[in-house]
PDB file of N, CA and C in Angstrom:
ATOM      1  N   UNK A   1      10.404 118.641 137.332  1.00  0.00           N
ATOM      2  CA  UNK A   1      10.821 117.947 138.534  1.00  0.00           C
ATOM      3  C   UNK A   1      10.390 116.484 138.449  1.00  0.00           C
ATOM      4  N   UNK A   2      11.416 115.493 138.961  1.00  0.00           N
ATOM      5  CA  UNK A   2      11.375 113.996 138.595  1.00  0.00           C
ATOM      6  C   UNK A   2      10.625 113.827 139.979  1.00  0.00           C
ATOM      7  N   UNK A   3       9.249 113.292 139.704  1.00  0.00           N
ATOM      8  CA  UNK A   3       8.266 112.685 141.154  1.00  0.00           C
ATOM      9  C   UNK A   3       8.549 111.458 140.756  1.00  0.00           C
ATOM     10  N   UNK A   4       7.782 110.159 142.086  1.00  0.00           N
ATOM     11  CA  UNK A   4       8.310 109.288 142.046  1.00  0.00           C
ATOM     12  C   UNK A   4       7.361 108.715 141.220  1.00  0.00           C
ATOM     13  N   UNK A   5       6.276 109.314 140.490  1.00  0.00           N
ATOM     14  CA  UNK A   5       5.251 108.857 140.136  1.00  0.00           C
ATOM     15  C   UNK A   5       5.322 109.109 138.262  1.00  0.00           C
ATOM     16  N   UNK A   6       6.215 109.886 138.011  1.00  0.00           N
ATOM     17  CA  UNK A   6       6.843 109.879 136.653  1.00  0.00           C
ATOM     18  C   UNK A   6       7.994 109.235 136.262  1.00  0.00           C
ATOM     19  N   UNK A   7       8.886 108.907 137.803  1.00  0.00           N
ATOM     20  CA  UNK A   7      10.466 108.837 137.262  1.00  0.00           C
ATOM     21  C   UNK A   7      11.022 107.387 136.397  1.00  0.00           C
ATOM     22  N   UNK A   8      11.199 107.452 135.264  1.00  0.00           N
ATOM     23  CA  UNK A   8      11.083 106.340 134.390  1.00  0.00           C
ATOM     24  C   UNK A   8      12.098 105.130 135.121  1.00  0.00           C
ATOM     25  N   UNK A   9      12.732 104.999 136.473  1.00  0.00           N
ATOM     26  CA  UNK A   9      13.011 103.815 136.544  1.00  0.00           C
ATOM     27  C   UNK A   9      11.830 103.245 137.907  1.00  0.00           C
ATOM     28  N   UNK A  10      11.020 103.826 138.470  1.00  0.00           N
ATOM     29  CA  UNK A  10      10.239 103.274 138.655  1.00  0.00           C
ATOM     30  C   UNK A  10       9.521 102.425 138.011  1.00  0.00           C
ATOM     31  N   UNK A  11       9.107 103.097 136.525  1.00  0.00           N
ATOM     32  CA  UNK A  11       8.073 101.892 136.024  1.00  0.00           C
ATOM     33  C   UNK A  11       8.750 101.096 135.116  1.00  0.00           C
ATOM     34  N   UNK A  12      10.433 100.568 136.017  1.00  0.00           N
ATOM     35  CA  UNK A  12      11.117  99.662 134.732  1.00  0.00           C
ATOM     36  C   UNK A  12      12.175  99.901 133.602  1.00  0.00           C
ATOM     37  N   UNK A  13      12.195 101.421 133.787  1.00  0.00           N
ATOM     38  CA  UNK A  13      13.302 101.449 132.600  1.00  0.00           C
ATOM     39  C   UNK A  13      14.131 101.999 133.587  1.00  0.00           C
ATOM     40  N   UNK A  14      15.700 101.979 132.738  1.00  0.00           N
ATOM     41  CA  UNK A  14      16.938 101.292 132.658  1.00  0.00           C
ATOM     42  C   UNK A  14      17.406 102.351 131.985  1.00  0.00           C
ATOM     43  N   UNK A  15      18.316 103.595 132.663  1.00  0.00           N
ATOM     44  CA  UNK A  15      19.120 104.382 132.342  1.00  0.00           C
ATOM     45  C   UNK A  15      19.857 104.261 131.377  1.00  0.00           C
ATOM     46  N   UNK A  16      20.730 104.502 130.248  1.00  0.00           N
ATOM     47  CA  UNK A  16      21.568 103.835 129.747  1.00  0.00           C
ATOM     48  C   UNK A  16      22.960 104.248 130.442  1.00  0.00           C
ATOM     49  N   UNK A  17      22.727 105.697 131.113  1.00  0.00           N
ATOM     50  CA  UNK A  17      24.451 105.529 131.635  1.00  0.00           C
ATOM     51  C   UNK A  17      24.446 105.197 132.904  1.00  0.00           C
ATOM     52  N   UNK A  18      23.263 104.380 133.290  1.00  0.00           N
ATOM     53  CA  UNK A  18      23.475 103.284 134.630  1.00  0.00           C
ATOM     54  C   UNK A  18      23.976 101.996 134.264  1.00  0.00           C
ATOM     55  N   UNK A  19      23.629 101.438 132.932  1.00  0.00           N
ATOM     56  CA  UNK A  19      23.596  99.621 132.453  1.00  0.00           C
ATOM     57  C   UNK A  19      23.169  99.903 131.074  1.00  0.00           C
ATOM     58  N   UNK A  20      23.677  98.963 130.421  1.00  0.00           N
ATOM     59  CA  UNK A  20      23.241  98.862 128.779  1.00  0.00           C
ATOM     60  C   UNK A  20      22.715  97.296 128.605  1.00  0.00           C
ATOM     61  N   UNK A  21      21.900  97.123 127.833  1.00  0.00           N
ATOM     62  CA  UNK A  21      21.233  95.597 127.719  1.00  0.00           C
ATOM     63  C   UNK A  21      22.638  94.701 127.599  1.00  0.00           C
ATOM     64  N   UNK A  22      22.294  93.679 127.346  1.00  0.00           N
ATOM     65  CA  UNK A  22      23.410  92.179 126.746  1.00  0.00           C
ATOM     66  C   UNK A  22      23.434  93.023 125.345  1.00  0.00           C
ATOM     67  N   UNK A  23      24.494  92.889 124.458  1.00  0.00           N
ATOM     68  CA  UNK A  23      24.584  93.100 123.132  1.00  0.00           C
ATOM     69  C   UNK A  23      23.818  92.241 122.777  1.00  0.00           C
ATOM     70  N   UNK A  24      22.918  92.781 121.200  1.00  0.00           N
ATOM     71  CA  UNK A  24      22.303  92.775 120.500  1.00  0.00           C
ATOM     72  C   UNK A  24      21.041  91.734 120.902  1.00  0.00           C
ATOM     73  N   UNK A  25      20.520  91.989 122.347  1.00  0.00           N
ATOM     74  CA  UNK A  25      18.769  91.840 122.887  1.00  0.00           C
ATOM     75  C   UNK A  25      18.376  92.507 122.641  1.00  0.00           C
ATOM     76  N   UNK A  26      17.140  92.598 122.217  1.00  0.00           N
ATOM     77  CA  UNK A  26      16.155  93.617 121.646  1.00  0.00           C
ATOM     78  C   UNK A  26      15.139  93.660 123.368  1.00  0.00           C
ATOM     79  N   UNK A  27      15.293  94.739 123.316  1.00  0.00           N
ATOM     80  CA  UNK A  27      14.387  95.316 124.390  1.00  0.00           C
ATOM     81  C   UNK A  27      13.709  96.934 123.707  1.00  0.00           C
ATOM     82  N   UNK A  28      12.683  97.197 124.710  1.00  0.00           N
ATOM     83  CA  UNK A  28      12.094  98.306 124.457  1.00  0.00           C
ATOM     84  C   UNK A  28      13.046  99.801 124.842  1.00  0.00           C
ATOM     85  N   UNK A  29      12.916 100.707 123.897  1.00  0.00           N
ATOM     86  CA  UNK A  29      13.726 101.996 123.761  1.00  0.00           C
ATOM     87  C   UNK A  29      13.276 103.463 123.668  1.00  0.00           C
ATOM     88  N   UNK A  30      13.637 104.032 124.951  1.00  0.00           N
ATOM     89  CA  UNK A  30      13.076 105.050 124.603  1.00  0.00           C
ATOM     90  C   UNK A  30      14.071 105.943 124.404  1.00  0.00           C
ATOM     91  N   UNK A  31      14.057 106.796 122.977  1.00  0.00           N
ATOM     92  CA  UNK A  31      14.883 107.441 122.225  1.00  0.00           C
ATOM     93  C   UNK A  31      14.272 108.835 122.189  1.00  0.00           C
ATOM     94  N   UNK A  32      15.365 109.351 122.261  1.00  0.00           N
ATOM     95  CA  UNK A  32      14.894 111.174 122.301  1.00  0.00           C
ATOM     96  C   UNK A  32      14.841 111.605 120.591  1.00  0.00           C
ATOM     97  N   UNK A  33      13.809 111.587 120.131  1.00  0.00           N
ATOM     98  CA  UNK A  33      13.464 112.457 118.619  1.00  0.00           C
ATOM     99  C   UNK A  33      14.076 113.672 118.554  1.00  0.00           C
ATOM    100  N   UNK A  34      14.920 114.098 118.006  1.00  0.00           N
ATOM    101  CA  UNK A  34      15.383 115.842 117.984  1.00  0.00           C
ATOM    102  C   UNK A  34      14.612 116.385 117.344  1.00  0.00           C
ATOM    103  N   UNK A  35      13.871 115.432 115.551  1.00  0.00           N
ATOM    104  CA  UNK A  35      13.155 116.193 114.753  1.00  0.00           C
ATOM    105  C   UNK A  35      11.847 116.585 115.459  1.00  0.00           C
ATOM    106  N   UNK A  36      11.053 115.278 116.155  1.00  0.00           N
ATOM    107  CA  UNK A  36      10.260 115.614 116.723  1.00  0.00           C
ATOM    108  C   UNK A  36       9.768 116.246 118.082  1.00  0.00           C
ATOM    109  N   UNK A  37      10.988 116.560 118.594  1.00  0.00           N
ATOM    110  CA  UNK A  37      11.757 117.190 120.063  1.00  0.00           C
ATOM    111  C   UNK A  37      10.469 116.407 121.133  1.00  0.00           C
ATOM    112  N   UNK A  38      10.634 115.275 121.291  1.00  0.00           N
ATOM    113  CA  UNK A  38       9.998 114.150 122.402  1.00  0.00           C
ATOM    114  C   UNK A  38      10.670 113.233 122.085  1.00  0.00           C
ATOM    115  N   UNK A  39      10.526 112.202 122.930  1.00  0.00           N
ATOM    116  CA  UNK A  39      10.471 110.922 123.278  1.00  0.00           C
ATOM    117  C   UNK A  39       9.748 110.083 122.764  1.00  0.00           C
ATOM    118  N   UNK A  40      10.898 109.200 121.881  1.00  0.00           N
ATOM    119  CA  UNK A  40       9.794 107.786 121.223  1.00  0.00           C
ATOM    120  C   UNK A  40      10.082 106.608 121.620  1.00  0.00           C
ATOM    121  N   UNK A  41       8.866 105.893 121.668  1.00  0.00           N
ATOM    122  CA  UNK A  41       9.365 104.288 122.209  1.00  0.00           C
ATOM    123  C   UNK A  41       9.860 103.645 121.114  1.00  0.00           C
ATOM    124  N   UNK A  42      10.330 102.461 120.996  1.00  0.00           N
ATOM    125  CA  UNK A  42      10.626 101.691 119.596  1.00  0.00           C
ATOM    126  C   UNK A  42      11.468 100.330 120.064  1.00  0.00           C
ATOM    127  N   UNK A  43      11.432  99.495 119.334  1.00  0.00           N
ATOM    128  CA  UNK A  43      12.417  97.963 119.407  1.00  0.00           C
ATOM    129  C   UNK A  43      13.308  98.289 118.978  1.00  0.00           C
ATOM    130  N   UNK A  44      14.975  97.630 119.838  1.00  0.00           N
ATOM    131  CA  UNK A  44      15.936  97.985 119.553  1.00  0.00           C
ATOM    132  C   UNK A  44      16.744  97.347 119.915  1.00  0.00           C
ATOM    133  N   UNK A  45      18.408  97.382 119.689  1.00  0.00           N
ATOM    134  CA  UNK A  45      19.064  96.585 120.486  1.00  0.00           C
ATOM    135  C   UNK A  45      20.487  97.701 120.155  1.00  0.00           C
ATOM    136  N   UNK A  46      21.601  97.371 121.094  1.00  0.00           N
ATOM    137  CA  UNK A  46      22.871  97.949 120.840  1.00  0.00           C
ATOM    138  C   UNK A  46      24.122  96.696 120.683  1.00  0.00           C
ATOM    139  N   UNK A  47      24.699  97.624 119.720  1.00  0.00           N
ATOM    140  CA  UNK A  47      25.275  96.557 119.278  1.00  0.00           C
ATOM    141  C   UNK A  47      26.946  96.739 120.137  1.00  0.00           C
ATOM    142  N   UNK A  48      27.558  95.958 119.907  1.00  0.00           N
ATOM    143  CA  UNK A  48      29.203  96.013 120.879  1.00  0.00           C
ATOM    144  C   UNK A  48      29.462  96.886 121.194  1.00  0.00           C
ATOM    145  N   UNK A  49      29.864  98.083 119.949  1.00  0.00           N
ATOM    146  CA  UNK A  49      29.881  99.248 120.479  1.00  0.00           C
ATOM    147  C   UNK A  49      28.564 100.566 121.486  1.00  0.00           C
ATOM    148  N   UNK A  50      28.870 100.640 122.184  1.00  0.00           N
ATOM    149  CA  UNK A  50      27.704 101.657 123.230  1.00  0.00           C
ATOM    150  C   UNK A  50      26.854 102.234 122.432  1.00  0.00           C
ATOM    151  N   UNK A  51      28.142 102.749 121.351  1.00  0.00           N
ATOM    152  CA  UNK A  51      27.269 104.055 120.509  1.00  0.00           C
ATOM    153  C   UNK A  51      26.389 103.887 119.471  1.00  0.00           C
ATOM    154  N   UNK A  52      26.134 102.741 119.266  1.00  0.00           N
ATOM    155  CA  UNK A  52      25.769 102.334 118.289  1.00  0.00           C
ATOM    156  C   UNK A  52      24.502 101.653 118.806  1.00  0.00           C
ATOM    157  N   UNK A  53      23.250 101.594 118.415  1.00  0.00           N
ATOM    158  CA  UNK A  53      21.790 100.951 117.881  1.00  0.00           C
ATOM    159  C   UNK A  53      21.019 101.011 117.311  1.00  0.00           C
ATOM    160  N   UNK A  54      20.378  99.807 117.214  1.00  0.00           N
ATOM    161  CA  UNK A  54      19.588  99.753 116.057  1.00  0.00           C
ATOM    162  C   UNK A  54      18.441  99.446 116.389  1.00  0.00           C
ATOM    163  N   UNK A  55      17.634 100.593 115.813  1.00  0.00           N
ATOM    164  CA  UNK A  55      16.318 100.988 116.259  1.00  0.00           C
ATOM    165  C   UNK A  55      15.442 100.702 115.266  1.00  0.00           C
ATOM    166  N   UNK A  56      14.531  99.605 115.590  1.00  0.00           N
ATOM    167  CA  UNK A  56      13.028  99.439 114.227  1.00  0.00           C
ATOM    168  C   UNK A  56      14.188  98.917 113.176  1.00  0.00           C
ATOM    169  N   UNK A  57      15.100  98.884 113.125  1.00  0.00           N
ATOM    170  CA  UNK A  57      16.143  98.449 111.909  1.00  0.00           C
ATOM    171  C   UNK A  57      16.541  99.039 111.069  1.00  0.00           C
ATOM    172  N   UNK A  58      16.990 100.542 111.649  1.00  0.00           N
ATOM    173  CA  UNK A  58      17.344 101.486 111.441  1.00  0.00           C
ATOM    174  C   UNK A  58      18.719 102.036 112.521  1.00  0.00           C
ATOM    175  N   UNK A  59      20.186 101.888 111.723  1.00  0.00           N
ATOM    176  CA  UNK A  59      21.369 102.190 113.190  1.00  0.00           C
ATOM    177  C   UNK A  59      21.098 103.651 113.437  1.00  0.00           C
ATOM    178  N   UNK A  60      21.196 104.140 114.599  1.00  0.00           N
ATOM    179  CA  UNK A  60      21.472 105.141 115.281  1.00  0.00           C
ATOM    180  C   UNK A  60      23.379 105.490 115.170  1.00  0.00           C
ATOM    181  N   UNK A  61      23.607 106.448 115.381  1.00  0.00           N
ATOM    182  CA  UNK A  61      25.301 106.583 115.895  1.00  0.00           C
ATOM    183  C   UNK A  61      25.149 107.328 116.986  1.00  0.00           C
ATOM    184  N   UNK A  62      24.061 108.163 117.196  1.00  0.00           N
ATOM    185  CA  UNK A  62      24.284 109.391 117.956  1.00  0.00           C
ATOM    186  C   UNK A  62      23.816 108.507 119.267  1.00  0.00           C
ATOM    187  N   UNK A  63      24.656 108.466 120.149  1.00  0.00           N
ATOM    188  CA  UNK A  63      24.302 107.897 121.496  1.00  0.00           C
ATOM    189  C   UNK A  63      23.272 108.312 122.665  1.00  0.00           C
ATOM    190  N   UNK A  64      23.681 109.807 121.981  1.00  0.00           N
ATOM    191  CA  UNK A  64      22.524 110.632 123.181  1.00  0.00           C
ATOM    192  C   UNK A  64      21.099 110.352 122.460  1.00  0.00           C
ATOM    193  N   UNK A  65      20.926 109.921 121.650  1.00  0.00           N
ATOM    194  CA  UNK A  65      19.381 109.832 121.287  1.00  0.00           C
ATOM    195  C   UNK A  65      18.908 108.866 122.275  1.00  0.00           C
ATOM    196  N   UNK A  66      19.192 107.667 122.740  1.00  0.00           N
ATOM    197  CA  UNK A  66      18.648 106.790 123.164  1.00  0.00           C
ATOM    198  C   UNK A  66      18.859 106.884 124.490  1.00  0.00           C
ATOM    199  N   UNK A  67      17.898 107.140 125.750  1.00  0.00           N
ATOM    200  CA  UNK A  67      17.864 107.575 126.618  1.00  0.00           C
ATOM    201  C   UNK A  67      17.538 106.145 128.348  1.00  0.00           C
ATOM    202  N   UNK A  68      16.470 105.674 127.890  1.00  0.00           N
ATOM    203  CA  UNK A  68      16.141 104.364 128.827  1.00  0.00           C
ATOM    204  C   UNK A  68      15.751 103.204 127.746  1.00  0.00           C
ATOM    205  N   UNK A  69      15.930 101.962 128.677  1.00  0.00           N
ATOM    206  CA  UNK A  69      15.831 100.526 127.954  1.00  0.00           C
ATOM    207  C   UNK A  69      14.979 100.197 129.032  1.00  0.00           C
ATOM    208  N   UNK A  70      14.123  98.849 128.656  1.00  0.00           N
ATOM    209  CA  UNK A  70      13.594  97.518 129.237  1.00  0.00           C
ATOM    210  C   UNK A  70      13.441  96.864 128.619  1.00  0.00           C
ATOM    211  N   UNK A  71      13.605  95.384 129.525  1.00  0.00           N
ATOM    212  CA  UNK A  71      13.590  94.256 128.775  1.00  0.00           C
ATOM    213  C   UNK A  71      12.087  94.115 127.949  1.00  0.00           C
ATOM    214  N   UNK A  72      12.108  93.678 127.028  1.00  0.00           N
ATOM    215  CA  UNK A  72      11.225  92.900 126.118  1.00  0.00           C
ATOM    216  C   UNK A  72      10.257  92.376 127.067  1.00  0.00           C
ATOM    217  N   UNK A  73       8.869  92.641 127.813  1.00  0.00           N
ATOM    218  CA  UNK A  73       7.935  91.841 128.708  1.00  0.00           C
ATOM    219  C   UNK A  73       7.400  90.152 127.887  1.00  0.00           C
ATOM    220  N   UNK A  74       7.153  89.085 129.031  1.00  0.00           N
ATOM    221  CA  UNK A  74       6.961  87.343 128.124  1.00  0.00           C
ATOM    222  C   UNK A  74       5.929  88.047 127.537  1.00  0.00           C
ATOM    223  N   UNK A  75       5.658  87.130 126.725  1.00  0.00           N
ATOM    224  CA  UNK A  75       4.547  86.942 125.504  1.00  0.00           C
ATOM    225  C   UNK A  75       3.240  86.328 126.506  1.00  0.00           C
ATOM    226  N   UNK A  76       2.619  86.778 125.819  1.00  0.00           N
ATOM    227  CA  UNK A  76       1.078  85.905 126.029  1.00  0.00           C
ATOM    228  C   UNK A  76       1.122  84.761 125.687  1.00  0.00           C
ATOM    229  N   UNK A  77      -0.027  83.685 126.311  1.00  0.00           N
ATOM    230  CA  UNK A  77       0.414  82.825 126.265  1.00  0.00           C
ATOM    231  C   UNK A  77      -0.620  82.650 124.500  1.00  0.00           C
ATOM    232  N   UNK A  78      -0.395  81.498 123.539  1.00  0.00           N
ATOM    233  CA  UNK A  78      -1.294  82.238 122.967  1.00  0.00           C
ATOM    234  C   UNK A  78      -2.705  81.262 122.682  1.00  0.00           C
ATOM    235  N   UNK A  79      -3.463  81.956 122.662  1.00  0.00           N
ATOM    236  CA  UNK A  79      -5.224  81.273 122.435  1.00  0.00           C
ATOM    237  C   UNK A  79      -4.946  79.730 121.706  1.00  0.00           C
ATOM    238  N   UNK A  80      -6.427  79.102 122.674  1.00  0.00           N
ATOM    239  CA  UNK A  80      -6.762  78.095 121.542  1.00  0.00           C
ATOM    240  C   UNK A  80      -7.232  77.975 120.536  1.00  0.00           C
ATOM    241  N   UNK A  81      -6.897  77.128 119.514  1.00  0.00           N
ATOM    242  CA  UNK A  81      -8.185  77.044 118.677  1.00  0.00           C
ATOM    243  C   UNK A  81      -9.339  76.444 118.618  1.00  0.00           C
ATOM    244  N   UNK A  82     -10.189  77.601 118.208  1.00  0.00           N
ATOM    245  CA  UNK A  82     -11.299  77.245 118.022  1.00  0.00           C
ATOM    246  C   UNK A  82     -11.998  76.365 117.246  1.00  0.00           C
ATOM    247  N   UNK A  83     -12.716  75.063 117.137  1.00  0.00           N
ATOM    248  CA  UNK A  83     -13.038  74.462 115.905  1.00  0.00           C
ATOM    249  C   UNK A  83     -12.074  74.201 114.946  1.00  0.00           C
ATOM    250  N   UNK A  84     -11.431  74.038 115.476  1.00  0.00           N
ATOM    251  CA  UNK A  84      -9.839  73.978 114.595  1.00  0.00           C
ATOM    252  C   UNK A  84      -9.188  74.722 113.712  1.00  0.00           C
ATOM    253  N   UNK A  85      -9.602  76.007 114.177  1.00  0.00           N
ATOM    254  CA  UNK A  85      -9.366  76.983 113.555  1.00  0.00           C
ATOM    255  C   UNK A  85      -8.275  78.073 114.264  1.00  0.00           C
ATOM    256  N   UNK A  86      -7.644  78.271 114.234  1.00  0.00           N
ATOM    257  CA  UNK A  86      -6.443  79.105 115.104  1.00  0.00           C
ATOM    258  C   UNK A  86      -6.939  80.780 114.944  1.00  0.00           C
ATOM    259  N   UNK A  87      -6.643  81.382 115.891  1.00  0.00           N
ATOM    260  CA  UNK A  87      -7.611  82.387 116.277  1.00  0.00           C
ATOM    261  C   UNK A  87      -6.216  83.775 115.896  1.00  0.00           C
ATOM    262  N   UNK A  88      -6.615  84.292 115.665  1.00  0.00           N
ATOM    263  CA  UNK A  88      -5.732  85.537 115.272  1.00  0.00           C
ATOM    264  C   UNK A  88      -6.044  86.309 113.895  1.00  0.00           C
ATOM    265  N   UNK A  89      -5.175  86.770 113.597  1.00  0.00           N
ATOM    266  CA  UNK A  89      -5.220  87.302 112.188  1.00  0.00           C
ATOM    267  C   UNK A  89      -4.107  87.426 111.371  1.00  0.00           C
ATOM    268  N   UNK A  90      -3.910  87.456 109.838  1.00  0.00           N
ATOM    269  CA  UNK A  90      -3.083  86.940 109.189  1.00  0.00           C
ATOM    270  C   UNK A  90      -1.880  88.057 108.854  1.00  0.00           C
ATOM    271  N   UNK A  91      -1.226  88.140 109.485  1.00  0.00           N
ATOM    272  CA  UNK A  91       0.050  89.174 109.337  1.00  0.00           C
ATOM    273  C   UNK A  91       0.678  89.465 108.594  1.00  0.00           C
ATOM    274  N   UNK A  92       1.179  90.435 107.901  1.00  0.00           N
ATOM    275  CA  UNK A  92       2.240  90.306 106.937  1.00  0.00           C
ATOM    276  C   UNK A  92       3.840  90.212 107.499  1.00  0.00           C
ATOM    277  N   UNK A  93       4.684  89.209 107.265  1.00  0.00           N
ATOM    278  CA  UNK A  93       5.870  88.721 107.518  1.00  0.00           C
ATOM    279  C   UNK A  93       6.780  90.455 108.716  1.00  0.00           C
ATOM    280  N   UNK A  94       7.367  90.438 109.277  1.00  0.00           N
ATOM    281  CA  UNK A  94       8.293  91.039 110.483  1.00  0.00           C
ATOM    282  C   UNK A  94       8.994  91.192 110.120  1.00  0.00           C
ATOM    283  N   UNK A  95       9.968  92.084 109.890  1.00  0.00           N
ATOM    284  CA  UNK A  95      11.119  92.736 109.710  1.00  0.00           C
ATOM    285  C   UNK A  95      12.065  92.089 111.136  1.00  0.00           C
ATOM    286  N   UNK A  96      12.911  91.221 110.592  1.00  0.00           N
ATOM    287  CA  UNK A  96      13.544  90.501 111.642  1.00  0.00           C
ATOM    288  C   UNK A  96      15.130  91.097 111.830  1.00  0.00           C
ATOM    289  N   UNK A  97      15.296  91.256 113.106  1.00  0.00           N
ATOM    290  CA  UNK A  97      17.089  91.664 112.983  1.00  0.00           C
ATOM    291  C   UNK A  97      18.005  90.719 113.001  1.00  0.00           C
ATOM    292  N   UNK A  98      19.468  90.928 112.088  1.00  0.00           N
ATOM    293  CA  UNK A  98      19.505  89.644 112.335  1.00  0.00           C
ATOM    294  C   UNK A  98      20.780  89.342 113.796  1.00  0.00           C
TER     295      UNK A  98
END
């Protein structure tokens, strides 16, 4: 039973057969796993066609996998540096979509 205290458009997500993002914005996705029979979050976007997205950068076809969207939340703003030293840690390069 959907309470109002679980129901995923309370905390922000976005049905897909209510609204689908702008083509190809990457927002957050929550996709139904069959192998793993749950729900996974992941970055994604859909492309022109409905049925189609691309998840982690990986296409989907099957439409019913992907269940709610939200937008992408702003970024932090990000730290100063310290001693002139920029504060973070050194990443290895992002798998970018294009």
């Amino acid at each position: 039973m959907t309470t109002e205290a679980n129901n995923p458009r309370t905390l922000g997500w976005i049905s897909v057969t209510d609204r689908l993002p702008p083509n190809r914005d990457e927002v957050v996705v929550a996709a139904y796993n069959y192998r793993l029979n749950r729900i996974a979050l992941a970055i994604g976007f859909h492309a022109t066609d409905p049925n189609m997205w691309n998840i982690d950068g990986d296409w989907l076809t099957r439409s019913d996998c992907v269940k709610y969207w939200m937008p992408l939340p702003e970024l932090p703003a990000e730290p100063e540096p310290v001693d002139g030293q920029k504060p973070g840690c050194d990443l290895p390069p992002m798998r970018m979509n294009p």
